[in-house]
C-alpha atoms as a PDB file:
ATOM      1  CA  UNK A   1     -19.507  14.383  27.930  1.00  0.00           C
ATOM      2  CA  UNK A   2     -16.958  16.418  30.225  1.00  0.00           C
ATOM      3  CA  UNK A   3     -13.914  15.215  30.206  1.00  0.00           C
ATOM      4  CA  UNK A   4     -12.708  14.907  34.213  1.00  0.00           C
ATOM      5  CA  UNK A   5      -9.179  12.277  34.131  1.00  0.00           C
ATOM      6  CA  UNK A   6      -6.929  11.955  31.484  1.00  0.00           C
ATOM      7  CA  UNK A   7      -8.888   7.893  31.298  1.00  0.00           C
ATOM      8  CA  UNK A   8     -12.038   9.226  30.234  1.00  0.00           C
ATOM      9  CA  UNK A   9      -9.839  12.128  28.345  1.00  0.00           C
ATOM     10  CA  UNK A  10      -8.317   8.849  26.446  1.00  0.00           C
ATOM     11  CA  UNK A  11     -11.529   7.067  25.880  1.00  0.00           C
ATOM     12  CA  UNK A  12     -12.922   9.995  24.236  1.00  0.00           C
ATOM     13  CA  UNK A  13     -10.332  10.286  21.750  1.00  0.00           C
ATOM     14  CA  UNK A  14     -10.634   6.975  21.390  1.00  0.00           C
ATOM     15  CA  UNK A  15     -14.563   6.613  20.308  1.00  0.00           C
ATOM     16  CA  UNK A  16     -14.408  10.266  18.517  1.00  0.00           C
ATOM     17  CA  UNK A  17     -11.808   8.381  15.672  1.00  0.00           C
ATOM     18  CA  UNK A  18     -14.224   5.128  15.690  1.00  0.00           C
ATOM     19  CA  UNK A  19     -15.624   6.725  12.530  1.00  0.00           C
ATOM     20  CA  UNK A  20     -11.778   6.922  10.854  1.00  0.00           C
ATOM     21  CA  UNK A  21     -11.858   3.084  10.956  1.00  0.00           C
ATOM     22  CA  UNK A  22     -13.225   2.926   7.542  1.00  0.00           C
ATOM     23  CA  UNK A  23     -10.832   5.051   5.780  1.00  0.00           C
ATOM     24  CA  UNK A  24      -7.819   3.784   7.510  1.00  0.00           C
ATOM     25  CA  UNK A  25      -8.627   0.122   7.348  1.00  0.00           C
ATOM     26  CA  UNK A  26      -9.281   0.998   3.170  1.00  0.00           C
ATOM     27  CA  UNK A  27      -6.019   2.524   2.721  1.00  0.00           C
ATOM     28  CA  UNK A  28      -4.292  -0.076   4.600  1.00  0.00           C
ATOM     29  CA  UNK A  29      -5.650  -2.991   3.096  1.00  0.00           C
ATOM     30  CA  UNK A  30      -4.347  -1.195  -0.139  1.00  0.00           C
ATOM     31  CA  UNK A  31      -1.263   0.093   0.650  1.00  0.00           C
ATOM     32  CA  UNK A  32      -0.674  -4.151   1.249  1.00  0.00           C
ATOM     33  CA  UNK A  33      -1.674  -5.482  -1.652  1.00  0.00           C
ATOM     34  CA  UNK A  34       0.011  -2.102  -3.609  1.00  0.00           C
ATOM     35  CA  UNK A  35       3.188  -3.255  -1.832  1.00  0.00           C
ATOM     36  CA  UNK A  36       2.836  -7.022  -2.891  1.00  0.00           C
ATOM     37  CA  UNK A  37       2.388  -6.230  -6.212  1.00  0.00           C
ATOM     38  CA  UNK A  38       5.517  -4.015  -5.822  1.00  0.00           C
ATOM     39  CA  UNK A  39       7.359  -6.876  -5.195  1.00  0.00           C
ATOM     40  CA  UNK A  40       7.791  -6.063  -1.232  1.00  0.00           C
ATOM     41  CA  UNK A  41       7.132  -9.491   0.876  1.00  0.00           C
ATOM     42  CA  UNK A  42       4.579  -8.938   3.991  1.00  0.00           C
ATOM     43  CA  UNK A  43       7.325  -8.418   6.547  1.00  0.00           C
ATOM     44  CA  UNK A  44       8.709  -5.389   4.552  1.00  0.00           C
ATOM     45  CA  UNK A  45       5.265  -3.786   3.866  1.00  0.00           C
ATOM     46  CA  UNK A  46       4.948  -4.110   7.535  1.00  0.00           C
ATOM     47  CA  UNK A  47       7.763  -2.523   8.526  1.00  0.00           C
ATOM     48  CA  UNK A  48       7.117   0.249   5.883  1.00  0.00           C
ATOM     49  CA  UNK A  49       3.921   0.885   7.598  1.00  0.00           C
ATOM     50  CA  UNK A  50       4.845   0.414  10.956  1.00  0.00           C
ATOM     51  CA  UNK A  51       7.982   2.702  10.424  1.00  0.00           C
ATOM     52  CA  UNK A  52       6.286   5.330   8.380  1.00  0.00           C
ATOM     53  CA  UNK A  53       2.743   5.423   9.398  1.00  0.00           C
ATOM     54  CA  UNK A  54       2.099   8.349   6.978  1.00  0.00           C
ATOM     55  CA  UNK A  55      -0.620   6.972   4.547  1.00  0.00           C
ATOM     56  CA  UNK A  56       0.104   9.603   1.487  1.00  0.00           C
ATOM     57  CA  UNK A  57       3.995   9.362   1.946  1.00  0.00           C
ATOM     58  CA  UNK A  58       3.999   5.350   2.025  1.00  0.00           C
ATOM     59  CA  UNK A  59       2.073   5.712  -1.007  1.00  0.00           C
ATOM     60  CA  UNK A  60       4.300   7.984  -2.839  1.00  0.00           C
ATOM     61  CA  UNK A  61       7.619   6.344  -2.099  1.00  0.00           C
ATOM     62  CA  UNK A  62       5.928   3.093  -3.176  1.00  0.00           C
ATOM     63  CA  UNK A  63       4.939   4.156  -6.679  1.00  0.00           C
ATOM     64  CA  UNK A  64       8.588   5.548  -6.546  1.00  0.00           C
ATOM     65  CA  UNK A  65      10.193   2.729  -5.853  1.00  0.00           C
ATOM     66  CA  UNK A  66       8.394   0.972  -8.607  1.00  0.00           C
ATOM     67  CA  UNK A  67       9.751   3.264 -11.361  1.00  0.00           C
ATOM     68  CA  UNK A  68      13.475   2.660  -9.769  1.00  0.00           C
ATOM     69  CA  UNK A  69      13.642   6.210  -8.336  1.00  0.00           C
ATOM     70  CA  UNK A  70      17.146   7.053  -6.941  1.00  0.00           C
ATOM     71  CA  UNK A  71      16.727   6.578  -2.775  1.00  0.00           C
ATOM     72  CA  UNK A  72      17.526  10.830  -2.501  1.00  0.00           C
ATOM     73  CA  UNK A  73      14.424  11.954  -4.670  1.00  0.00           C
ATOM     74  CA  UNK A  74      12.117   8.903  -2.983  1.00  0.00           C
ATOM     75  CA  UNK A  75      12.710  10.423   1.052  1.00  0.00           C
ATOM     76  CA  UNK A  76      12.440  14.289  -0.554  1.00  0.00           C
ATOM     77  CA  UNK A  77       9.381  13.445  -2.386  1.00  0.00           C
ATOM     78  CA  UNK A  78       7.429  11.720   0.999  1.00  0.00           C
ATOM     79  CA  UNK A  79       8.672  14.295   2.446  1.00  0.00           C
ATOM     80  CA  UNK A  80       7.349  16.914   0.331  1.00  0.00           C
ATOM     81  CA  UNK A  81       3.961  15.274   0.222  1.00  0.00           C
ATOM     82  CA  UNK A  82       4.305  15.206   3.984  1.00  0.00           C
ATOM     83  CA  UNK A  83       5.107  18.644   5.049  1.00  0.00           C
ATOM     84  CA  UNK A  84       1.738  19.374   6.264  1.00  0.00           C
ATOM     85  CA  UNK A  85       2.571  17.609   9.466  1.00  0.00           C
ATOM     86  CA  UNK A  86       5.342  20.223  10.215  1.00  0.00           C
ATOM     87  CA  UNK A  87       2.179  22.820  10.241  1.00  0.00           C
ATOM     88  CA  UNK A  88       0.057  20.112  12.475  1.00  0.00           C
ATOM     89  CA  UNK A  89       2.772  19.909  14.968  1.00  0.00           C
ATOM     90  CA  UNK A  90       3.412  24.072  14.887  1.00  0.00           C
ATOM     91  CA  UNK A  91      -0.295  24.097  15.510  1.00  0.00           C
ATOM     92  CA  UNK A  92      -0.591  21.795  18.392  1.00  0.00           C
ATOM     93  CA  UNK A  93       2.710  23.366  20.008  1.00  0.00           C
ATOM     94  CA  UNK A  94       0.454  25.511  22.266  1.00  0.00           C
ATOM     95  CA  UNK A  95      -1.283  22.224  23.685  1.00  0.00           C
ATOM     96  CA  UNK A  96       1.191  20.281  23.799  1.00  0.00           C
ATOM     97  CA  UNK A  97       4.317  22.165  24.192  1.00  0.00           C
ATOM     98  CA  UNK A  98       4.813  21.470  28.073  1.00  0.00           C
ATOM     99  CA  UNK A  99       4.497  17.756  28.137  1.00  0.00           C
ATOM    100  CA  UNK A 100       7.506  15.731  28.394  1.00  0.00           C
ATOM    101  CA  UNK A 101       9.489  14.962  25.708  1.00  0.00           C
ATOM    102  CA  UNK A 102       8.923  11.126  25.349  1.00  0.00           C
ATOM    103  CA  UNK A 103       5.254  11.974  24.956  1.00  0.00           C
ATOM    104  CA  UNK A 104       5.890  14.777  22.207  1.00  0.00           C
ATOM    105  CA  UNK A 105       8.090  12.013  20.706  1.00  0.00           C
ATOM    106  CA  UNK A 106       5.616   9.588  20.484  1.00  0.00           C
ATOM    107  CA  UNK A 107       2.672  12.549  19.708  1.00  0.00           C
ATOM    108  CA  UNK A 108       5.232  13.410  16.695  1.00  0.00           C
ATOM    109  CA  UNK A 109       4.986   9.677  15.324  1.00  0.00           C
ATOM    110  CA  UNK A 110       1.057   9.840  15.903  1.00  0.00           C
ATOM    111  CA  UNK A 111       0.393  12.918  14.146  1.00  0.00           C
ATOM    112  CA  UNK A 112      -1.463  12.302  11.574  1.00  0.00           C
ATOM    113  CA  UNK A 113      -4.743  13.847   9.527  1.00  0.00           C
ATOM    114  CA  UNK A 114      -7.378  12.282  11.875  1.00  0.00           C
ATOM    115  CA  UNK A 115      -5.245  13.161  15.354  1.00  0.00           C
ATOM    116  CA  UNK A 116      -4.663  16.779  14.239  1.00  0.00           C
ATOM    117  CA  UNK A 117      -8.341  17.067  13.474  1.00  0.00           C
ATOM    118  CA  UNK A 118     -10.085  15.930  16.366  1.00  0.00           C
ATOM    119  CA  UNK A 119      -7.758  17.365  18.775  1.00  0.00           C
ATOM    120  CA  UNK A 120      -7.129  20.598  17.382  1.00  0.00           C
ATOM    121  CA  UNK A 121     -11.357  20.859  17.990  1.00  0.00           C
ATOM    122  CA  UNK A 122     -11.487  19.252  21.074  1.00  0.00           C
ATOM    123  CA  UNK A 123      -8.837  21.222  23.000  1.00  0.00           C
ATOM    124  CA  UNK A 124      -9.944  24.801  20.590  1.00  0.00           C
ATOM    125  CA  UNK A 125     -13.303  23.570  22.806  1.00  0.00           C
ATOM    126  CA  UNK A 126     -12.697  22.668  25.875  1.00  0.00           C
ATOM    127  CA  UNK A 127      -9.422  25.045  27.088  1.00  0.00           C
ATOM    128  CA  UNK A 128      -9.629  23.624  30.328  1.00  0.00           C
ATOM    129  CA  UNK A 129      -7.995  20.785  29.578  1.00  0.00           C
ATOM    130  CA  UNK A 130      -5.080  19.679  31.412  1.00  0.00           C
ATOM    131  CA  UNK A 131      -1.776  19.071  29.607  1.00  0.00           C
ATOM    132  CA  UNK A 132      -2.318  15.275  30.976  1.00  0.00           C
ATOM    133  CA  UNK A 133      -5.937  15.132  29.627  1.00  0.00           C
ATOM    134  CA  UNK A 134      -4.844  16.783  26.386  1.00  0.00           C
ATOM    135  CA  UNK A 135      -2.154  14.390  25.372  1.00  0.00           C
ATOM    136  CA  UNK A 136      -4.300  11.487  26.722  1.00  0.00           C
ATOM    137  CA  UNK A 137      -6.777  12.308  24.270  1.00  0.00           C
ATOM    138  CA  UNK A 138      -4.709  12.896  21.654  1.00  0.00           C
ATOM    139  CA  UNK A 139      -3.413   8.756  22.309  1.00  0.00           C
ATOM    140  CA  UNK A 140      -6.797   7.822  22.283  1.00  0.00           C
ATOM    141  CA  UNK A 141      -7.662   9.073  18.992  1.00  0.00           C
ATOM    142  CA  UNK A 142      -4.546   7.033  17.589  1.00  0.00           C
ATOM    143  CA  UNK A 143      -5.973   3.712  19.451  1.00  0.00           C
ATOM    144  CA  UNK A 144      -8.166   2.278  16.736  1.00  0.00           C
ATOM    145  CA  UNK A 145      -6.543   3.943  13.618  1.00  0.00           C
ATOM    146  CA  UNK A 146      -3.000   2.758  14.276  1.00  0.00           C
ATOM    147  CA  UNK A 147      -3.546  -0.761  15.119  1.00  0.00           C
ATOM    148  CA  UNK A 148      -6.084  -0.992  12.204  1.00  0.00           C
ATOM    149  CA  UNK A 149      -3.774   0.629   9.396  1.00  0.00           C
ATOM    150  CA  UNK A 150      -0.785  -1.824  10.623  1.00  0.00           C
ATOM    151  CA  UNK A 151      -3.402  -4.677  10.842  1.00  0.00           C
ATOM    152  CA  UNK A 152      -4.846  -4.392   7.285  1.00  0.00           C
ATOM    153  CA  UNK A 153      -1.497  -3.376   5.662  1.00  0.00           C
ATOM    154  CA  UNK A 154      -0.746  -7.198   7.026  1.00  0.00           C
ATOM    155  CA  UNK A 155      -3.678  -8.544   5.679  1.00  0.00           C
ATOM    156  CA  UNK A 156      -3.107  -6.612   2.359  1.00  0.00           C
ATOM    157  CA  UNK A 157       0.600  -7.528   2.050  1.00  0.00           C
ATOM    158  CA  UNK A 158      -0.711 -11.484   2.388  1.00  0.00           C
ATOM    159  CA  UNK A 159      -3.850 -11.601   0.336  1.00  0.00           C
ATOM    160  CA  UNK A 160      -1.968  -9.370  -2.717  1.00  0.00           C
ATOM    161  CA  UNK A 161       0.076 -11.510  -4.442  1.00  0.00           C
ATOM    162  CA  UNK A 162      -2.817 -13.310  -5.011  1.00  0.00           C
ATOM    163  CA  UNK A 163      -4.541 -10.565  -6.151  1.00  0.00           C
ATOM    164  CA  UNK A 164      -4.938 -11.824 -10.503  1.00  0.00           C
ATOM    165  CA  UNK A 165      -2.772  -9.112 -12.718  1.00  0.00           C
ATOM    166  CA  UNK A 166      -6.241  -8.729 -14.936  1.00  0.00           C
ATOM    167  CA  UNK A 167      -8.144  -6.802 -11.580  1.00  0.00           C
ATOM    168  CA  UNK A 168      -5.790  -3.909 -12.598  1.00  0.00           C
ATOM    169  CA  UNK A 169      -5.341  -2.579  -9.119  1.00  0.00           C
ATOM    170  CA  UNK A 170      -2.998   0.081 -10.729  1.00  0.00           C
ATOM    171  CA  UNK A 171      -5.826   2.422 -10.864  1.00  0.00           C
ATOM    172  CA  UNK A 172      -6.406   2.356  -6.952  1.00  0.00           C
ATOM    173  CA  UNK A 173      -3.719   4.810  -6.374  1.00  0.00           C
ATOM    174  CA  UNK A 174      -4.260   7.700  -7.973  1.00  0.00           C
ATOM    175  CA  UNK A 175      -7.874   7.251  -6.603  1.00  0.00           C
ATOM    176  CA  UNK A 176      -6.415   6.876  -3.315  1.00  0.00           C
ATOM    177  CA  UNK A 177      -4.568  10.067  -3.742  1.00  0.00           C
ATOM    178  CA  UNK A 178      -7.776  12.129  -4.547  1.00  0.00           C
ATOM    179  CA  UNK A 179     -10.089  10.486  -1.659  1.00  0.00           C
ATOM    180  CA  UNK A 180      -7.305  11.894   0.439  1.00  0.00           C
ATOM    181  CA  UNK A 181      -6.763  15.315  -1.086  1.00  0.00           C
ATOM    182  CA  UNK A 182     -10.395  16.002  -1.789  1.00  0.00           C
ATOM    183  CA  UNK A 183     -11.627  16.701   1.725  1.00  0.00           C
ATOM    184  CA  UNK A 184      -8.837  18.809   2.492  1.00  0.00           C
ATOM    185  CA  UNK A 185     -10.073  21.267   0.259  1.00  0.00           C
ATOM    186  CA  UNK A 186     -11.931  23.890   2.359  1.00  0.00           C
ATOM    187  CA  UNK A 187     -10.901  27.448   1.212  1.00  0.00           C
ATOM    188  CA  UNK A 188     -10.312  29.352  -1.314  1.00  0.00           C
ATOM    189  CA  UNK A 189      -6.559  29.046  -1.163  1.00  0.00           C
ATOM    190  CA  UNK A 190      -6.543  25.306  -1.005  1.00  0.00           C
ATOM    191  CA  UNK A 191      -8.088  25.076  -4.049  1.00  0.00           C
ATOM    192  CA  UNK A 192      -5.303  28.062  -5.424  1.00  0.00           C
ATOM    193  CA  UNK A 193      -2.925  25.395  -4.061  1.00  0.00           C
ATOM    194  CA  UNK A 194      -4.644  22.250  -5.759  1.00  0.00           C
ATOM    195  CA  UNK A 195      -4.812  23.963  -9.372  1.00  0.00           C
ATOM    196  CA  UNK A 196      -1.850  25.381  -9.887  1.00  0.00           C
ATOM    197  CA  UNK A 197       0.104  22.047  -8.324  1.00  0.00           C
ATOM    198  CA  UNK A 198      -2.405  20.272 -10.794  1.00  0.00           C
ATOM    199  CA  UNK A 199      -0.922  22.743 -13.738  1.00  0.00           C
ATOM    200  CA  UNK A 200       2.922  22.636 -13.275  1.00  0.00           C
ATOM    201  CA  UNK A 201       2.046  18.545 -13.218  1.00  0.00           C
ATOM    202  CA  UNK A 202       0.937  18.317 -16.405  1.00  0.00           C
ATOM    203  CA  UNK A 203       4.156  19.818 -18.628  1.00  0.00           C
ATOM    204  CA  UNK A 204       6.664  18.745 -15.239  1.00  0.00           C
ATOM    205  CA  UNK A 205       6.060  15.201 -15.717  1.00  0.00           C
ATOM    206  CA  UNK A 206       8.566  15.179 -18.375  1.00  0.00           C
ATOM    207  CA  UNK A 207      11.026  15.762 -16.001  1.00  0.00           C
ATOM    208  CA  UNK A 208      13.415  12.686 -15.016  1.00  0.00           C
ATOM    209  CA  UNK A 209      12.599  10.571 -11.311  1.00  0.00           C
ATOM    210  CA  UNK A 210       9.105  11.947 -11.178  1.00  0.00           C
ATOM    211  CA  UNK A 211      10.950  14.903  -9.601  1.00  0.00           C
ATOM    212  CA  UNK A 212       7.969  16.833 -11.487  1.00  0.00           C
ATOM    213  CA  UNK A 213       5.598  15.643  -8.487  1.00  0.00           C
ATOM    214  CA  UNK A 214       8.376  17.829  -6.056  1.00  0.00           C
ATOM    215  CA  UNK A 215       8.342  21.178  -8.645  1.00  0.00           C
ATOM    216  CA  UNK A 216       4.648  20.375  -8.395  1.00  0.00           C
ATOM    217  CA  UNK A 217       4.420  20.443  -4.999  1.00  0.00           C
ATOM    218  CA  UNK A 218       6.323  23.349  -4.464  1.00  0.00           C
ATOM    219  CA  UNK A 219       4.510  25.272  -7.193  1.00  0.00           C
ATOM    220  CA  UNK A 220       1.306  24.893  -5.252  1.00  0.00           C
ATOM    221  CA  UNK A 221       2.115  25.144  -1.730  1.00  0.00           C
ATOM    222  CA  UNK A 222       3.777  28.518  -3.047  1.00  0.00           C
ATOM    223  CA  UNK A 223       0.852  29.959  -4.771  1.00  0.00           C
ATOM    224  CA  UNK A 224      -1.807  28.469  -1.548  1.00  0.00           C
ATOM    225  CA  UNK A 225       0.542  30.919   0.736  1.00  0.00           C
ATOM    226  CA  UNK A 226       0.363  33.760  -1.586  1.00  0.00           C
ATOM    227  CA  UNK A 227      -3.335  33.437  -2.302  1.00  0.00           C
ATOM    228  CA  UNK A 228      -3.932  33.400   1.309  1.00  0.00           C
ATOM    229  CA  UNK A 229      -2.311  36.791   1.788  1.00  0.00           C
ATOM    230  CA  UNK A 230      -3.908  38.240  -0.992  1.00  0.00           C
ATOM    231  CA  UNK A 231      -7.057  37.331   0.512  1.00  0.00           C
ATOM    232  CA  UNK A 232      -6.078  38.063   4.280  1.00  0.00           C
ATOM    233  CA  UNK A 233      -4.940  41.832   2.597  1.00  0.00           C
ATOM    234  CA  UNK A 234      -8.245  42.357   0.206  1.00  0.00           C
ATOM    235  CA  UNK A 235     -10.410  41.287   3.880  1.00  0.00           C
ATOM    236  CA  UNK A 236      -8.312  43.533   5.808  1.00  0.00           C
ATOM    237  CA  UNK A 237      -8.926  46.338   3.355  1.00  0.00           C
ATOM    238  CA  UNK A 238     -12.464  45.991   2.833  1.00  0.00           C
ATOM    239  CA  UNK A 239     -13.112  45.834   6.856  1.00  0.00           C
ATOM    240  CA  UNK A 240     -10.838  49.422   6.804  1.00  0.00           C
ATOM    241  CA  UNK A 241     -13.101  50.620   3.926  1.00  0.00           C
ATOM    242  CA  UNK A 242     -16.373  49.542   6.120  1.00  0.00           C
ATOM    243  CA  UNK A 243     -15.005  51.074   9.211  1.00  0.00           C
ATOM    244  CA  UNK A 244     -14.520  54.668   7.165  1.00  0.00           C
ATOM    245  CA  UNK A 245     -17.610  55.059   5.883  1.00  0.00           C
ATOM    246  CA  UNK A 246     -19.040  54.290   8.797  1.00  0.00           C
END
């Protein structure tokens, strides 16, 4: 479907994230009932996720705040886990760059996995897009999955303290973690990224406020950057090597 106003530009966005309903509405409903067991009440797991709206980064601080982690090394952290979104925004910069600034305000607070992805395809697709259409769009894909992880977070945060300690709901989180991480693994650098972070884990978790999941973090987003130029360098070298002997 061509995209002609930046209404059917925003209804487009808004039926291509349809399918993120599932995942969203999931993590929501357990980032609530996480948060009741926490001991937050539903207006404060509302306001986390209204305020936040970063799935992986709510979920982090959470656990934090369970094991009494000093405020400092709780923002660091979900912003650690969060730094991808610095890269989404550098990548969308080109798209979005010459709209006005209350609309790359309010893109910044919608930026999340889902937005990047479908937008970053549809306007790599269809370049003549207008700055209007583009950041219509990119609204649109936020206009189920925002309502729906607030919604369920709602729901969550009222139906978990009711939630029996015996369903061990513990477990959901780290499971969370992976259903998020395990899609994003698409090259060969990723996975550099994933095993080594998964590595300096194991022996960092001895270190005090769980600031081994930061030395983690580091550790892997360090070796995913240098893996990538290895392999960017060993291409380049082997398209040189090509070119000479032909």
């Amino acid at each position: 479907m061509s995209i002609t106003t930046t209404k059917s530009a925003f209804w487009k966005g808004f039926r291509d994230s349809a399918p993120f309903l599932l995942v969203s509405g999931s993590f929501g409903l357990l980032f609530g009932v996480l948060a009741g067991e926490a001991g937050l009440n539903v207006l404060e797991a509302f306001t986390f996720s209204t305020a936040v709206f970063a799935g992986s980064a709510q979920f982090t601080a959470l656990q934090l705040l369970q094991e009494q982690t000093p405020l400092l090394i709780i923002l660091i952290s979900a912003l650690a886990v969060n730094l991808r979104m610095a890269m989404y925004s550098a990548s969308l910069t080109p798209y979005l760059g010459e709209a006005p600034l209350w609309q790359r305000a309010c893109a910044a607070y919608l930026t999340v996995d889902q937005s990047y992805a479908l937008s970053i395809v549809q306007f790599e697709n269809a370049p003549e897009m207008t700055i209007a259409q583009r950041m219509a769009y990119f609204f649109g894909t936020n206009g189920l999955v925002a309502p729906c992880w607030m919604i369920t977070t709602l729901i969550g945060a009222t139906v978990g303290t009711q939630v029996p300690d015996s369903w061990g709901l513990d477990f959901a989180l780290p499971l969370a973690f992976l259903a998020m991480i395990g899609p994003m693994l698409r090259t060969p650098a990723h996975m550099v990224a994933c095993f080594v972070a998964v590595a300096v884990s194991l022996p960092a978790a001895l270190l005090p406020f769980n600031l081994g999941l930061i030395a983690a973090g580091l550790a892997g987003m360090m070796a995913g950057a240098q893996a990538e130029l290895w392999l960017e360098r060993a291409a380049a070298k082997d398209s040189s090597q090509q070119g000479a002997a032909q």
